[in-house]
C-alpha atoms as a PDB file:
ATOM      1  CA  UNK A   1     -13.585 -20.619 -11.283  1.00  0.00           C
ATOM      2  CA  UNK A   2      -9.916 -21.365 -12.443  1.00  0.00           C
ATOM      3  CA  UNK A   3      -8.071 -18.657 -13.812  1.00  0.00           C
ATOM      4  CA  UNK A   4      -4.874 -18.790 -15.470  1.00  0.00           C
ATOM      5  CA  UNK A   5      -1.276 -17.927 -14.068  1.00  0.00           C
ATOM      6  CA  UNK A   6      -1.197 -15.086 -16.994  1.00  0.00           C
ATOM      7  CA  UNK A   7      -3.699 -13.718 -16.044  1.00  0.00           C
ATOM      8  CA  UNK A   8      -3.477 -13.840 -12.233  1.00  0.00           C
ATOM      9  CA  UNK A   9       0.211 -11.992 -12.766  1.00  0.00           C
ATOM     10  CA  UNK A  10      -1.756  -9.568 -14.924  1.00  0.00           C
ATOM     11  CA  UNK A  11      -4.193  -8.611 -12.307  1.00  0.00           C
ATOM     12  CA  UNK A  12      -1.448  -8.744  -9.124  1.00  0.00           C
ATOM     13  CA  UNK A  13       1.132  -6.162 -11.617  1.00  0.00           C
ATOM     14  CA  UNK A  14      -2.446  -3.979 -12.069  1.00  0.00           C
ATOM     15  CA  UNK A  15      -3.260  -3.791  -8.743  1.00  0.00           C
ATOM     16  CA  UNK A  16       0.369  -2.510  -7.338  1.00  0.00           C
ATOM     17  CA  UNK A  17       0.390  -0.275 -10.342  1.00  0.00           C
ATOM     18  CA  UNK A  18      -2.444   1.295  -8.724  1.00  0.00           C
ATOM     19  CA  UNK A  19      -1.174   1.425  -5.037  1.00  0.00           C
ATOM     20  CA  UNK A  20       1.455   2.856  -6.333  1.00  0.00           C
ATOM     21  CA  UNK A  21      -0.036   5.355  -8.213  1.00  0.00           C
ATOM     22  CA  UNK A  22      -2.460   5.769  -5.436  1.00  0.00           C
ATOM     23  CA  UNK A  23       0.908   6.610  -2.528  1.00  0.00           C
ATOM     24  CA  UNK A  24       2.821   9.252  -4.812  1.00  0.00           C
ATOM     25  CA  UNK A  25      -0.295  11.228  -4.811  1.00  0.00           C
ATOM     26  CA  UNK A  26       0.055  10.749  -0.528  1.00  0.00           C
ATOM     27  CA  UNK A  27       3.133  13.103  -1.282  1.00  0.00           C
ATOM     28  CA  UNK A  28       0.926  16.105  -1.885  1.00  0.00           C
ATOM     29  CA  UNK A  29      -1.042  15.788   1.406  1.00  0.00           C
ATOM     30  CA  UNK A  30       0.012  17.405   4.694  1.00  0.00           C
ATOM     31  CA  UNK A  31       2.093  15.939   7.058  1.00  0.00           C
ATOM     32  CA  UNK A  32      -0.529  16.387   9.859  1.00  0.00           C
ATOM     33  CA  UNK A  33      -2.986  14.763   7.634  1.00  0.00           C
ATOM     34  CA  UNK A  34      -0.663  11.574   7.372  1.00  0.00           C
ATOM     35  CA  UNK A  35      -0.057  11.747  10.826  1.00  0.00           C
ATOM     36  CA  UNK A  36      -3.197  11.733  12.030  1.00  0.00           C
ATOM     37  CA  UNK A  37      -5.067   8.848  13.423  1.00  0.00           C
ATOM     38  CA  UNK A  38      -9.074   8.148  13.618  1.00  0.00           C
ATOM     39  CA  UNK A  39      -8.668   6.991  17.211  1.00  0.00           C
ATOM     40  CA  UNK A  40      -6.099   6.351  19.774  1.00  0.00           C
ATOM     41  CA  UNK A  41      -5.406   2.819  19.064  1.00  0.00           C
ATOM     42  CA  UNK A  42      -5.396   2.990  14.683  1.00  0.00           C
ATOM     43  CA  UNK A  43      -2.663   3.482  12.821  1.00  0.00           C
ATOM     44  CA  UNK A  44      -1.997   6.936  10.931  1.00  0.00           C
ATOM     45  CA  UNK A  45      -1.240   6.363   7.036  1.00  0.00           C
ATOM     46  CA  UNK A  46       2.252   6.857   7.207  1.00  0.00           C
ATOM     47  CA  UNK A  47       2.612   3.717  10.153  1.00  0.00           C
ATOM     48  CA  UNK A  48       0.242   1.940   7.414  1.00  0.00           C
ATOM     49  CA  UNK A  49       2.864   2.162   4.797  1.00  0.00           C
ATOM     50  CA  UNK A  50       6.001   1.583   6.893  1.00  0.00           C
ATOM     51  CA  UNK A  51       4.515  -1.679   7.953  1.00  0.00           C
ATOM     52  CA  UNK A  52       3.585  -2.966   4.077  1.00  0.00           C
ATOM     53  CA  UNK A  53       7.009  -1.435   3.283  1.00  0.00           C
ATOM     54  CA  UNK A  54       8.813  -4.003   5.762  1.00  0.00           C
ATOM     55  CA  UNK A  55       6.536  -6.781   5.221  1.00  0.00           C
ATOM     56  CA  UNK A  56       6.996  -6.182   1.321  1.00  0.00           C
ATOM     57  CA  UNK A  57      10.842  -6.493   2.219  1.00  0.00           C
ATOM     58  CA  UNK A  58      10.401  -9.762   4.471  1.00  0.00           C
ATOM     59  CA  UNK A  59       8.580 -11.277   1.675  1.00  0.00           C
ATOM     60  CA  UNK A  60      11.178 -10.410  -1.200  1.00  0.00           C
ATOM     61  CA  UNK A  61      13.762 -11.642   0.479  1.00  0.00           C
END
Protein backbone atom coordinates (compact mmCIF):
# COMPACT_ATOMS: atom_id res chain seq x y z
CA UNK A 1 0.00 0.00 0.00
CA UNK A 2 1.58 3.43 -1.05
CA UNK A 3 0.34 6.34 0.56
CA UNK A 4 1.03 9.78 -0.29
CA UNK A 5 3.53 12.33 1.41
CA UNK A 6 0.19 14.56 2.17
CA UNK A 7 -1.20 12.37 3.68
CA UNK A 8 1.57 10.68 5.70
CA UNK A 9 2.33 14.50 7.15
CA UNK A 10 -1.40 14.54 7.87
CA UNK A 11 -1.42 11.49 9.97
CA UNK A 12 2.31 12.21 11.77
CA UNK A 13 0.77 16.25 12.69
CA UNK A 14 -2.57 14.05 14.05
CA UNK A 15 -0.84 11.81 16.00
CA UNK A 16 1.47 14.50 18.05
CA UNK A 17 -1.65 16.56 18.25
CA UNK A 18 -2.87 13.82 20.29
CA UNK A 19 0.27 13.14 22.50
CA UNK A 20 0.13 16.33 23.13
CA UNK A 21 -3.19 16.65 24.09
CA UNK A 22 -2.83 13.40 25.82
CA UNK A 23 0.58 15.02 28.32
CA UNK A 24 -1.21 18.42 29.37
CA UNK A 25 -3.88 16.34 30.83
CA UNK A 26 -0.55 14.43 32.82
CA UNK A 27 -0.52 17.98 34.54
CA UNK A 28 -3.61 17.22 36.58
CA UNK A 29 -2.29 13.90 38.02
CA UNK A 30 -0.27 13.62 41.24
CA UNK A 31 3.19 13.83 41.44
CA UNK A 32 3.44 10.40 43.21
CA UNK A 33 1.38 9.00 40.49
CA UNK A 34 4.03 10.23 37.82
CA UNK A 35 6.62 9.11 39.91
CA UNK A 36 5.73 5.90 40.38
CA UNK A 37 7.06 2.91 38.64
CA UNK A 38 5.34 -0.71 37.93
CA UNK A 39 8.57 -2.42 38.98
CA UNK A 40 12.03 -1.68 40.00
CA UNK A 41 13.65 -1.68 36.71
CA UNK A 42 10.60 0.49 34.44
CA UNK A 43 10.59 3.80 33.98
CA UNK A 44 7.98 6.18 35.85
CA UNK A 45 6.03 8.54 33.27
CA UNK A 46 7.81 11.50 33.97
CA UNK A 47 11.55 9.55 33.01
CA UNK A 48 9.26 8.43 29.88
CA UNK A 49 8.80 11.95 28.77
CA UNK A 50 12.23 13.40 29.63
CA UNK A 51 13.73 10.79 27.41
CA UNK A 52 11.21 11.55 24.15
CA UNK A 53 11.80 15.19 25.18
CA UNK A 54 15.73 14.83 24.52
CA UNK A 55 15.47 12.46 21.78
CA UNK A 56 12.78 14.88 20.15
CA UNK A 57 15.64 17.58 20.61
CA UNK A 58 18.53 15.26 19.10
CA UNK A 59 16.37 14.70 16.20
CA UNK A 60 15.42 18.48 15.48
CA UNK A 61 18.57 19.51 15.53
Amino acid sequence: MKITTQLLLKELKEQVQSHLDYVITLKEKDLGFLQCRNSRSSWNVLECLEHLNLYGEYYTI
